[in-house]
Protein backbone atom coordinates (compact mmCIF):
# COMPACT_ATOMS: atom_id res chain seq x y z
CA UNK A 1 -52.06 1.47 58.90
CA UNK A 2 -54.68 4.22 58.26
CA UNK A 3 -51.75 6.47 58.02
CA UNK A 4 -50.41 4.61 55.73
CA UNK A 5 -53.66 4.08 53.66
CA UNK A 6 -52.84 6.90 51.01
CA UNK A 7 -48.82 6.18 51.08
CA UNK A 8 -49.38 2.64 50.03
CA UNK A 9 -46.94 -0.06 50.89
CA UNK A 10 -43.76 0.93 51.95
CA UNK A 11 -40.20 -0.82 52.49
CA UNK A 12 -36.72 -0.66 52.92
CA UNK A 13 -33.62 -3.17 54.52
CA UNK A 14 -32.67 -2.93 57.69
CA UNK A 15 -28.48 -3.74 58.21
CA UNK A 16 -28.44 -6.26 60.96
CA UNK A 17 -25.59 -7.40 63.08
CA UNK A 18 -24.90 -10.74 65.68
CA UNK A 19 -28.29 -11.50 65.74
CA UNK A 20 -30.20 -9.14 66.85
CA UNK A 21 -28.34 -5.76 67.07
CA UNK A 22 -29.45 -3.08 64.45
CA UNK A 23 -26.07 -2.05 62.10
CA UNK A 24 -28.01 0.64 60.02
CA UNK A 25 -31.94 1.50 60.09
CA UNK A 26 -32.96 4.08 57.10
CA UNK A 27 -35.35 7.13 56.96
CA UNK A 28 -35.70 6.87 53.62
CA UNK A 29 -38.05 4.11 52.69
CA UNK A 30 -39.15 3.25 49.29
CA UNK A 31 -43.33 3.04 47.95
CA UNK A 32 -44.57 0.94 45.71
CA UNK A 33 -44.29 3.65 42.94
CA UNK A 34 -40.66 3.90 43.79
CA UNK A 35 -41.24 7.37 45.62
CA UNK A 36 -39.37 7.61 48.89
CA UNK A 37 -41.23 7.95 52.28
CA UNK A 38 -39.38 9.68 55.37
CA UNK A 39 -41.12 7.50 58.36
CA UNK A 40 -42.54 10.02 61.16
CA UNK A 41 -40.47 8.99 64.72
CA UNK A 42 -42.98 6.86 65.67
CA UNK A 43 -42.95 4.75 63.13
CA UNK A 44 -39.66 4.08 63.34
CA UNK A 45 -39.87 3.80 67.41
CA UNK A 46 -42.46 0.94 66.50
CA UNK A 47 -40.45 -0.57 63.29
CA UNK A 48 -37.47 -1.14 65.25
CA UNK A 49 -38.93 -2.70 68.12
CA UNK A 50 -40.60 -5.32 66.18
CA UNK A 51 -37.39 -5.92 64.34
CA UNK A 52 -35.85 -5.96 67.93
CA UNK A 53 -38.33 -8.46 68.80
CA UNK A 54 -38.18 -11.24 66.04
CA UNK A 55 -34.51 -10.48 65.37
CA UNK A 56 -33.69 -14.31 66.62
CA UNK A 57 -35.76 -15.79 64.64
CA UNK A 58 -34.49 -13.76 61.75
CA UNK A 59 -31.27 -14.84 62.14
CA UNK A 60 -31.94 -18.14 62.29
CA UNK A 61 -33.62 -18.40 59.29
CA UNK A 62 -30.37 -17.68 57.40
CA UNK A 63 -27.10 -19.94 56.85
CA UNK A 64 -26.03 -18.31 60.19
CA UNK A 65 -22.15 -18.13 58.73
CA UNK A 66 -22.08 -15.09 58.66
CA UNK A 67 -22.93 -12.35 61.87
CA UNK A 68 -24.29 -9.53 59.16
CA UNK A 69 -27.23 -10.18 56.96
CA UNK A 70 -30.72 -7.52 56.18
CA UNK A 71 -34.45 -7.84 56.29
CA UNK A 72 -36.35 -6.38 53.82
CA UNK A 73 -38.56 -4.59 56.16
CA UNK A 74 -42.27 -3.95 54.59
CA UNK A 75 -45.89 -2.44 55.57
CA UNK A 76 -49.10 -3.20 53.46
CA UNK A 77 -51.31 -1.06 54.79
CA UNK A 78 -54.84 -2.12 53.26
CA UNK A 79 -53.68 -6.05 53.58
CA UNK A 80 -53.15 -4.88 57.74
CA UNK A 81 -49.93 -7.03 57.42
CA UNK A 82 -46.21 -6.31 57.95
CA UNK A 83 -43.50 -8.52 56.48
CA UNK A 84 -39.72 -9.49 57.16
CA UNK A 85 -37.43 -11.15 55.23
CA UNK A 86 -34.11 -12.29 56.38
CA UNK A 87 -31.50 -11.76 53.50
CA UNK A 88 -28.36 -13.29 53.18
CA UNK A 89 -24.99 -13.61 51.63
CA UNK A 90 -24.35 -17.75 49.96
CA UNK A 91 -20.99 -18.30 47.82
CA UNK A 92 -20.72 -20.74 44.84
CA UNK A 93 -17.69 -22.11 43.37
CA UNK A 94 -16.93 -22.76 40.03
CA UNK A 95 -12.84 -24.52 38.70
CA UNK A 96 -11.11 -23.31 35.74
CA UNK A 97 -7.96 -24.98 35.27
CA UNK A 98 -5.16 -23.42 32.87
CA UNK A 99 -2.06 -24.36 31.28
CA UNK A 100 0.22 -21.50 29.91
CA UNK A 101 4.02 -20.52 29.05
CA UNK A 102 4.48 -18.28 31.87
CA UNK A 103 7.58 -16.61 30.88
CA UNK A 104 5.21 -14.50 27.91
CA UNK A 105 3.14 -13.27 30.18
CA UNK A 106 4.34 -9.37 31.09
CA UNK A 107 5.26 -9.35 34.46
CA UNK A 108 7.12 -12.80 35.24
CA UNK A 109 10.26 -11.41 35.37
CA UNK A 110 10.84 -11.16 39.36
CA UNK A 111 9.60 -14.70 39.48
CA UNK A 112 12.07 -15.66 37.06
CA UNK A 113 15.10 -14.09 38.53
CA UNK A 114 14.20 -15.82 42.08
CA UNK A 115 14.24 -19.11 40.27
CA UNK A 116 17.53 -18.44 38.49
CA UNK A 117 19.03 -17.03 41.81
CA UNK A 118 17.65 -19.91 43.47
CA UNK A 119 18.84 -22.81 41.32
CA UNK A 120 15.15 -23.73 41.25
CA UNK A 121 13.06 -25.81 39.49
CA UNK A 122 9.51 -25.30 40.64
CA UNK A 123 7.56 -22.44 42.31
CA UNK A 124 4.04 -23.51 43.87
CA UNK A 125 1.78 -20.19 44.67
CA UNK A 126 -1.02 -20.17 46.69
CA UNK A 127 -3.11 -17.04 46.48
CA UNK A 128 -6.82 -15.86 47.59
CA UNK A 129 -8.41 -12.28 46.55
CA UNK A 130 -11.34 -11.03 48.05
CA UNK A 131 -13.52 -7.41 47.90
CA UNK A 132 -9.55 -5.91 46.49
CA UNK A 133 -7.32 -7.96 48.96
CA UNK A 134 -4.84 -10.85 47.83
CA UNK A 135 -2.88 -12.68 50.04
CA UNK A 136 -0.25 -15.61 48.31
CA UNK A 137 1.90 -18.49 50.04
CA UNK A 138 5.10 -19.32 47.89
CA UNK A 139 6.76 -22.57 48.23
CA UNK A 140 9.85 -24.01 46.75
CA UNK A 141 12.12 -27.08 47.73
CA UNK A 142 9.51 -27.59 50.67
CA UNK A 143 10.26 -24.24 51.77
CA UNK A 144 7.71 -21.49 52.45
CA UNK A 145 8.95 -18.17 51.41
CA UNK A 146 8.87 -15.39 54.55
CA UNK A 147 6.34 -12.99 54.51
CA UNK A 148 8.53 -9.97 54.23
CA UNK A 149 9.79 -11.35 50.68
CA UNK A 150 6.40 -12.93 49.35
CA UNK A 151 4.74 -9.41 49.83
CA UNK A 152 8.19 -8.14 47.05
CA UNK A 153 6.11 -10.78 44.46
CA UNK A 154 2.54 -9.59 45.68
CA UNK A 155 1.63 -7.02 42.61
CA UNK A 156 3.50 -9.13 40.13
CA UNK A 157 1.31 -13.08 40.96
CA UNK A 158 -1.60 -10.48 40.56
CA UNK A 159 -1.18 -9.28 37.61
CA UNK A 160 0.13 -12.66 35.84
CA UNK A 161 -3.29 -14.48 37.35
CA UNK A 162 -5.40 -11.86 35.96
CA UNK A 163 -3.21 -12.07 32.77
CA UNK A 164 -4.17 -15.82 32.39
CA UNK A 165 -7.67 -15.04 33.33
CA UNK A 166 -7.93 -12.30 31.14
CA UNK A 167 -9.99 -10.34 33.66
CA UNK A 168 -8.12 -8.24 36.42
CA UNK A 169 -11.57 -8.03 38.06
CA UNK A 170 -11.30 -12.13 39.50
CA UNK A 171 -10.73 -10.59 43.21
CA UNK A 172 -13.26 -8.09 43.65
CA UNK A 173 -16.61 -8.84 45.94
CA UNK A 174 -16.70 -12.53 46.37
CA UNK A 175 -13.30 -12.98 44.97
CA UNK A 176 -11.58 -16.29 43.91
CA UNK A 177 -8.79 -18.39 45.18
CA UNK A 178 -6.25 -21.52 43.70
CA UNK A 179 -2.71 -22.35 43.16
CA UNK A 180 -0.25 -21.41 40.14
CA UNK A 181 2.49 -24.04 39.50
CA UNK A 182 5.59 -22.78 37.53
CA UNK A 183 8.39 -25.01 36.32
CA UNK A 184 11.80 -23.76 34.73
CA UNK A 185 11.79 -26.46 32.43
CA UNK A 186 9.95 -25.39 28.88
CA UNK A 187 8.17 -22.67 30.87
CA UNK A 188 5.24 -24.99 31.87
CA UNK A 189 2.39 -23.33 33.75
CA UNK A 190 -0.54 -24.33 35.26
CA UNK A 191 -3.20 -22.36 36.98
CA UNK A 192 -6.06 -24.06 39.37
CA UNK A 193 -8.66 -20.92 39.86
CA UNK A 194 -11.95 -21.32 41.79
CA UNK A 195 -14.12 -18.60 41.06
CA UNK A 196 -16.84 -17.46 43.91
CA UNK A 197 -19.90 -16.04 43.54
CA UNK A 198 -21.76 -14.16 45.91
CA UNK A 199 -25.59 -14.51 46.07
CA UNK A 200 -28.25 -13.01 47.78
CA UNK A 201 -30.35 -15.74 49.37
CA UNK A 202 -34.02 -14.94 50.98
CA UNK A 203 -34.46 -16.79 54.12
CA UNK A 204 -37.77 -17.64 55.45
CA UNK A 205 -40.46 -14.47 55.81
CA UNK A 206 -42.16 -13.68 59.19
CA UNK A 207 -45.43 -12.33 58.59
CA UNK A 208 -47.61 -10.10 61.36
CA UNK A 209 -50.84 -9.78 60.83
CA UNK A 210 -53.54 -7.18 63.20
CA UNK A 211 -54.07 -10.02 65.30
CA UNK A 212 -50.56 -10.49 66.56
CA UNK A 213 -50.78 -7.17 68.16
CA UNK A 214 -53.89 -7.62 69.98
């Protein structure tokens, strides 16, 4: 701490894995005037091992869904106290339900030939995009549509969600799931979307103070 005394306080956040396994620990920390700080060996010797320590109780002051969350790691030198908070990813949903003439949107063609081809009257789409990934489910007459074939309509369910939503941006990060209907008959369709957010939530702190290390 009397090292510290002319630095100021200092922090940074510490990647955490399973519990109590260290993912990523930085040797660039930030001050209080937003300077950065390269921590001497010891420090970071010492900083780890308390993280090491306490990592349990860390963890389980998140949601513990997930095995990765951080903690905001930070020294006040003059106060003699070092604090941890546990950071972690929470999701929020929010419905937007959407009725449009699918056949005007710009790429419905392949769907449209498959119906024609297939004498059919509905197609029911379930899709899920996350951090750039999308994965769909097509069904029709009770069927389920192989995956070989459903990956042929992959780029073109994309594009017509993100058409609808007028954002091709609905999968990235926390991403966003639902289910498009589309019916032959007067080109009726109807998109469920759930929209997830991602939030960072602050668990519980741990504070050490000189006396903890006596």
């Amino acid at each position: 701490m009397a090292y510290l005394n002319p630095i100021g306080p200092i922090g940074a956040n510490v990647d955490m894995w399973a519990g109590d396994e260290i993912e990523y620990f930085p040797s660039k920390w930030a001050t209080e005037k937003n300077n950065t700080f390269t921590i001497i060996e010891i420090f970071e010797r010492f900083f780890k091992s308390i993280i090491i320590t306490y990592a349990q109780d860390l963890f389980n002051r998140t949601d513990i869904h997930e095995p990765t969350y951080w903690v905001d790691f930070s020294v006040y030198p003059k106060k003699r106290e070092i604090v941890m908070t546990p950071k972690y990813y929470t999701y929020t949903e929010s419905k937007d339900n959407t009725r449009f003439d699918w056949r005007q949107l710009t790429n419905y063609y392949s769907l449209s030939k498959f119906m024609e081809d297939m004498n059919l009257e509905e197609l029911i789409i379930d899709y899920g995009g996350f951090e750039n990934n999308f994965d769909l489910t097509i069904k029709y007459n009770g069927e389920i549509l192989n995956g070989q074939d459903t990956r042929f309509f992959a780029y073109d369910v994309r594009m017509m969600i993100s058409d609808v939503l007028e954002t091709d941006h609905w999968n990235e990060e926390a991403g966003g799931h639902g289910v498009m209907k589309l019916y032959d008959k007067d080109n009726a369709g109807y998109l469920y979307h759930s929209w997830v957010e991602r939030n960072i939530t602050k668990g519980e702190p741990i504070i050490l103070k000189e006396e903890d290390f006596d």
